[in-house]
Protein backbone atom coordinates (compact mmCIF):
# COMPACT_ATOMS: atom_id res chain seq x y z
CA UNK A 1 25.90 3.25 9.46
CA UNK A 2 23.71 1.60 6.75
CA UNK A 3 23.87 2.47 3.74
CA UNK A 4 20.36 1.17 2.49
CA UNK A 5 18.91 4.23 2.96
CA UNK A 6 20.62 7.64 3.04
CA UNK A 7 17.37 9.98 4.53
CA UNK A 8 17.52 10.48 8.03
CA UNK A 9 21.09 9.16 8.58
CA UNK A 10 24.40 11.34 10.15
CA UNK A 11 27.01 11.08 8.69
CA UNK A 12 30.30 13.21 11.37
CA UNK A 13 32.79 15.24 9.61
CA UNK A 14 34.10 18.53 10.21
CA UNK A 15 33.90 19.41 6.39
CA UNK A 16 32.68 23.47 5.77
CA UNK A 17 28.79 21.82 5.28
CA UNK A 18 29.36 19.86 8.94
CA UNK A 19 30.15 23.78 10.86
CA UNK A 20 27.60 25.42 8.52
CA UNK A 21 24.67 26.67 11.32
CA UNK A 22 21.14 24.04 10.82
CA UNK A 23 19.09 27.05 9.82
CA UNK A 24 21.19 28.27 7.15
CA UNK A 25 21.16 24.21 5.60
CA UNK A 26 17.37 23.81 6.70
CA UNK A 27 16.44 26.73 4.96
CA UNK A 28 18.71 26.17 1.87
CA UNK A 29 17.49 22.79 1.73
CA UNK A 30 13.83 24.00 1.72
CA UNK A 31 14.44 26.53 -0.81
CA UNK A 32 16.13 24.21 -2.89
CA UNK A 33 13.26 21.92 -2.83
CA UNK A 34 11.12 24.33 -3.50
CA UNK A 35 12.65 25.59 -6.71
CA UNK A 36 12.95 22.14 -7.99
CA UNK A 37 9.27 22.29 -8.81
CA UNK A 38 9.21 25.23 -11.06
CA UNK A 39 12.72 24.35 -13.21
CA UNK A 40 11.23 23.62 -16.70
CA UNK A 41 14.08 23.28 -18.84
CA UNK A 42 17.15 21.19 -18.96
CA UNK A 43 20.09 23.82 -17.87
CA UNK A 44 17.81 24.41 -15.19
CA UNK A 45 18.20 20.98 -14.12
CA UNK A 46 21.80 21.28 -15.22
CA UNK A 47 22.03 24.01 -12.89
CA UNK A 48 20.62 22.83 -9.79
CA UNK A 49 22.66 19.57 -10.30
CA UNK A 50 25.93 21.02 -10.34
CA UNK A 51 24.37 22.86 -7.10
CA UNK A 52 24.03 19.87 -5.36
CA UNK A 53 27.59 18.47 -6.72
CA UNK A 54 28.96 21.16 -5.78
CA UNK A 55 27.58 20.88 -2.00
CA UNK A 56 28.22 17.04 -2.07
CA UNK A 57 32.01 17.90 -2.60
CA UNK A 58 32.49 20.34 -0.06
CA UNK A 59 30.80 18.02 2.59
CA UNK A 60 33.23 15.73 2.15
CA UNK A 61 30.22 12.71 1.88
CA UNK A 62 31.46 9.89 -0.28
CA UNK A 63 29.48 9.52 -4.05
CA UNK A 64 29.07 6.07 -2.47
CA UNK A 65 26.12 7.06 -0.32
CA UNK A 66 23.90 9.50 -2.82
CA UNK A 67 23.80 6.19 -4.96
CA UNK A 68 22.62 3.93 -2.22
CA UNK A 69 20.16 6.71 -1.06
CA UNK A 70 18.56 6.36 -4.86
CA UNK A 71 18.54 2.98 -5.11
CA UNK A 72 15.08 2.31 -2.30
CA UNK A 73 13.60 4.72 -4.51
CA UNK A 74 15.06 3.39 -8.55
CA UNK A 75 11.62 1.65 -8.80
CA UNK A 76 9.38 4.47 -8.47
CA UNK A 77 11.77 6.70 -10.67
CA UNK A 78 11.64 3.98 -13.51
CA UNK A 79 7.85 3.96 -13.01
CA UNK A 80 7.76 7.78 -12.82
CA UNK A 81 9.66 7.94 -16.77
CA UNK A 82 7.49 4.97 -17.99
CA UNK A 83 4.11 6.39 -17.33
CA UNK A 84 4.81 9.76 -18.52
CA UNK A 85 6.52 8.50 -21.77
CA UNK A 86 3.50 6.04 -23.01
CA UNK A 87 0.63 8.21 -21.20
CA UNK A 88 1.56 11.58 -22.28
CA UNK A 89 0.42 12.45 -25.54
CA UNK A 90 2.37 14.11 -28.78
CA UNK A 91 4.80 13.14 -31.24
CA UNK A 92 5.58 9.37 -31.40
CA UNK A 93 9.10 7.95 -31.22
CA UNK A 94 8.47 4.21 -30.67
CA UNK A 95 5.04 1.56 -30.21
CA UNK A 96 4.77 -1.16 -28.30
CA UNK A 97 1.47 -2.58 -29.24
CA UNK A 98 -1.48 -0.05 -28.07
CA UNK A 99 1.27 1.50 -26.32
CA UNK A 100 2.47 4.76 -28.07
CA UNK A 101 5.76 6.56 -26.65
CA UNK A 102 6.38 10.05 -27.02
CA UNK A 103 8.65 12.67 -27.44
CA UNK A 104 6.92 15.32 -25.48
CA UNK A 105 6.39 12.22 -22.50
CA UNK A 106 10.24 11.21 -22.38
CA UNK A 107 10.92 15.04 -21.48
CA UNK A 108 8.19 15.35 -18.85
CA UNK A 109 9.65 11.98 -17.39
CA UNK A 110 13.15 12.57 -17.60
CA UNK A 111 12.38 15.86 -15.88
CA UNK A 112 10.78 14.35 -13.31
CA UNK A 113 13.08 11.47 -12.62
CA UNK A 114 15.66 14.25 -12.48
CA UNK A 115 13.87 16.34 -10.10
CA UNK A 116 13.50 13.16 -8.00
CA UNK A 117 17.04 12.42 -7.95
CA UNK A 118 18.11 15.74 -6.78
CA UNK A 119 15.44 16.01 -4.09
CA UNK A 120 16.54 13.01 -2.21
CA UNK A 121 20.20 14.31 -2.98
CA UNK A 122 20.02 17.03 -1.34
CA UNK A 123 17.38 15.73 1.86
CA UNK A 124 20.33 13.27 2.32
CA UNK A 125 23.17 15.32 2.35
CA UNK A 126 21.18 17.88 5.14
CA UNK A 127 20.49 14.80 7.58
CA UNK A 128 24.19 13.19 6.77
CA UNK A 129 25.50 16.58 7.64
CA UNK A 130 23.74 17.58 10.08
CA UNK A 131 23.68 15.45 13.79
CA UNK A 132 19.84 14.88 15.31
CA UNK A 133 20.50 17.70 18.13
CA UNK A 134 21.70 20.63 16.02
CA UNK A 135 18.35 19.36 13.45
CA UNK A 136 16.27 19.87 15.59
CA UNK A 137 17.64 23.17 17.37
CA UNK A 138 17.87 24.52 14.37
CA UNK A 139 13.79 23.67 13.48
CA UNK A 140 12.47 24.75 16.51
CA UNK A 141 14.66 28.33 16.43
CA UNK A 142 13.13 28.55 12.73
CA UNK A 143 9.69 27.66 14.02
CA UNK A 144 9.77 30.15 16.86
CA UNK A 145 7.92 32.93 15.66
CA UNK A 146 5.13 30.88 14.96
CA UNK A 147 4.91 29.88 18.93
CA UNK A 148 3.62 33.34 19.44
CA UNK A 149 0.22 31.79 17.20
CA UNK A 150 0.22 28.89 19.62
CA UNK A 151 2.35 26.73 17.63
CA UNK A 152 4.28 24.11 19.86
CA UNK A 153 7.93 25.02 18.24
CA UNK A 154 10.11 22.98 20.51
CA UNK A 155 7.80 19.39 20.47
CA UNK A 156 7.03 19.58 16.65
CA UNK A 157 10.62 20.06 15.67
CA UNK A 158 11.27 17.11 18.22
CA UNK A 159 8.25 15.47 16.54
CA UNK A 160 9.78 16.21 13.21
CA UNK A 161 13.50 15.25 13.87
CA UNK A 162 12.88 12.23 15.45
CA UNK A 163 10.21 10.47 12.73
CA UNK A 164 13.09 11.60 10.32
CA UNK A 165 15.45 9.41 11.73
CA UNK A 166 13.40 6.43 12.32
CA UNK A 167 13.31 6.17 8.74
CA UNK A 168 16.06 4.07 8.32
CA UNK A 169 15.26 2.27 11.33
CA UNK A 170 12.28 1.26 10.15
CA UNK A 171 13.52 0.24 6.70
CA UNK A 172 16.16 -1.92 8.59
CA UNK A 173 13.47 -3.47 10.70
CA UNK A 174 11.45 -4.44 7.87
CA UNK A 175 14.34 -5.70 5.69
CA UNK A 176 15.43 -8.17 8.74
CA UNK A 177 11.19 -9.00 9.24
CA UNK A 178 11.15 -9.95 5.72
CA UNK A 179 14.60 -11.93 5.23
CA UNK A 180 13.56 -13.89 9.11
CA UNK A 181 10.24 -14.84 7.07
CA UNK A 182 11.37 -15.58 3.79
CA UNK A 183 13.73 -18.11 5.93
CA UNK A 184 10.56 -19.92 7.18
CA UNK A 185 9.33 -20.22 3.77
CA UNK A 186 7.10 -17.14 3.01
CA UNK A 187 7.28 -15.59 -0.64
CA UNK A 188 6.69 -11.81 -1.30
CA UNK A 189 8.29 -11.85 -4.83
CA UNK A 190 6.07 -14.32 -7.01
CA UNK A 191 2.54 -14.08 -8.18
CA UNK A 192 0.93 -11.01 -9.29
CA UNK A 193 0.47 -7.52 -7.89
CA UNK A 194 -2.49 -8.31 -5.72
CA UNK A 195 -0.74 -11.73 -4.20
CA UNK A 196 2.13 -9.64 -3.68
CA UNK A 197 -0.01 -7.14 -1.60
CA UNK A 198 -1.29 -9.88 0.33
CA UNK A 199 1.75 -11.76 1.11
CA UNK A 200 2.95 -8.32 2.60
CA UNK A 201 0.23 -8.21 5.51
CA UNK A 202 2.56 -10.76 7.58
CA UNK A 203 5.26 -8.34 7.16
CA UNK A 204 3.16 -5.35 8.43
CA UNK A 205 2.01 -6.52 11.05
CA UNK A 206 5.30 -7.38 13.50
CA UNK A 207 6.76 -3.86 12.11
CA UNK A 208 3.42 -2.13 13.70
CA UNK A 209 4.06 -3.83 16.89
CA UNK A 210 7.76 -3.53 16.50
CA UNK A 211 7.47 0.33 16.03
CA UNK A 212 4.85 0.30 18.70
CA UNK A 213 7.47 -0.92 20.97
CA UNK A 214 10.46 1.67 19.88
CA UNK A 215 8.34 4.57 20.40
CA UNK A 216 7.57 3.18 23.73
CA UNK A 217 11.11 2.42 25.10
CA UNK A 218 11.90 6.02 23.57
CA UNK A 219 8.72 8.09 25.68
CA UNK A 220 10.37 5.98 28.66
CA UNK A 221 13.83 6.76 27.77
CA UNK A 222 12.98 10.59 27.51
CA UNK A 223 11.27 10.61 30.77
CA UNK A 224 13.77 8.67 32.49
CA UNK A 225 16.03 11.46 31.40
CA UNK A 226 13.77 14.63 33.13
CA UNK A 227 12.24 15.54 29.72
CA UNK A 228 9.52 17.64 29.64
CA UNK A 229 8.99 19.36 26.14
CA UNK A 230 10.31 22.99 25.41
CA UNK A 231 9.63 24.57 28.70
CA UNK A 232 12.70 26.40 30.59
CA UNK A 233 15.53 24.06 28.28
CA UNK A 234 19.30 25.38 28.21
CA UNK A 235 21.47 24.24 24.69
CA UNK A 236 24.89 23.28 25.56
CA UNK A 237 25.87 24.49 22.26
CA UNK A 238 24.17 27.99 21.37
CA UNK A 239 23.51 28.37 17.63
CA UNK A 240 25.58 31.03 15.80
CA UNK A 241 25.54 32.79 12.38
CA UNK A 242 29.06 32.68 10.76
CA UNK A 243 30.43 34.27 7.76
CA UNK A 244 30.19 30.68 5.97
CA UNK A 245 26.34 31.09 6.35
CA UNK A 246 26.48 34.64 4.91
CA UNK A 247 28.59 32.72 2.20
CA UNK A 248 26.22 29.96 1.52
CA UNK A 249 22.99 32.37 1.55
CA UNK A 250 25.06 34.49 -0.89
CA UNK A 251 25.45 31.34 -3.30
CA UNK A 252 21.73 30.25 -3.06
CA UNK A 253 20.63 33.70 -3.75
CA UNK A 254 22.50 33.28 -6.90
CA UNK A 255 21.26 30.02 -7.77
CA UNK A 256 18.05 31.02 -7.57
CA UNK A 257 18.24 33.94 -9.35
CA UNK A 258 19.97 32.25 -12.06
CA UNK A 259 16.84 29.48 -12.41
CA UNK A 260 14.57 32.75 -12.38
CA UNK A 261 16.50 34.24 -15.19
CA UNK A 262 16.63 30.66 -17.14
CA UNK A 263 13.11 30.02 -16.63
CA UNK A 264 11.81 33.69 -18.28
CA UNK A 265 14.32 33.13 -20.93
């Protein structure tokens, strides 16, 4: 398993997050996600971290692999912080030249780079827990209803589950592209932003074709194997509602009531 990228990746264990049903985590997960983007206040933040400690711990997923997961992403977080800090206006705390950094910016930016962290946290820890069958069983039983609108349940959860794990693929495709090139000479890290962008087009172009070719072999691979979408399919493994679930539903109730309760305080 590589531990470049922590999205999209399975992780086996038998810890109580492993047995926990997909719904229950899908939907926690979602809700989660969701209530990230109304926190607006550090214990809320405090809050939903210790949430996702909390979750980390009982999966039994090393500390190891939430800080590798963050570490594709440490550039965007750092450019998150600095743009709020110097573009948001209010009280100064520092200058760099025309450059004015504020008090009321280094809150908005720490929030955010919080809210970042804990986001891809918590997306990792559902995929690492959670093997490619049982994600997408667990979609397409929470997209069901929807079928009855016309919605294709079964092919856009399979749709859904597999671009989610080609994301490390991908990333581990490009990272060998790039290293294989910078071997013959090519330079990606000098010059300035638009040489960069343009020494990146040689890169793009054999991952295109090289994810061209994966989706290919895996339409063949699926046919090979009598697939034919959603139609008439039997689960080896039928998907079951424990008292863990009840458990974990109980607990996320309580979070979230206890971010409602912070936020109108």
């Amino acid at each position: 398993m590589s531990r470049g990228l922590t999205v999209g990746q399975y992780l086996p264990g038998e810890s109580v997050i492993h047995r926990l049903d997909p719904r229950t985590k899908i939907t926690i997960a979602t809700v989660y996600v969701l209530v990230l983007f109304v926190i607006n206040n550090p214990w809320g933040y405090a809050l939903a971290a210790v949430f996702a400690l909390a979750a980390l711990a009982l999966s039994g997923v090393p500390l190891r692999y939430m800080v590798d997961g963050i570490k594709p992403i440490l550039i965007l977080i750092l450019l998150t912080l600095a743009l709020n800090v110097f573009m948001t206006p209010g009280t100064p705390i520092w200058r760099l030249g025309r450059l004015v950094a504020t008090r009321e910016g280094l809150v908005t930016g720490g929030f955010l780079a919080v809210r970042l962290i804990l986001l891809i946290a918590v997306t990792s820890l559902l995929t690492l827990t959670t093997s490619p069958v049982a994600l997408t069983d667990g979609l397409e039983r929470l997209l069901k209803p929807f079928a009855r609108l016309g919605l294709p349940a079964h092919e856009l959860a399979m749709m859904m589950t597999i671009a989610l794990r080609f994301i490390p693929t991908l990333l581990e495709e490009a990272e060998k592209i790039m290293k294989a090139q910078m071997a013959r000479g090519a330079d990606f890290e000098s010059g300035n932003i638009v040489r960069r962008t343009k020494a990146l087009i040689p890169l793009l172009v054999p991952l295109f074709i090289s994810s061209f070719r994966r989706a290919d072999e895996l339409a063949m691979a699926m046919e090979a194997r009598g697939y034919h979408g959603g139609a008439g399919r039997t689960r080896f493994r039928q998907l079951r509602v424990g008292p863990a679930d009840y458990a974990a539903a109980a607990i996320t109730v309580l979070f979230v009531g206890g971010l409602v309760y912070l936020r109108v305080r």
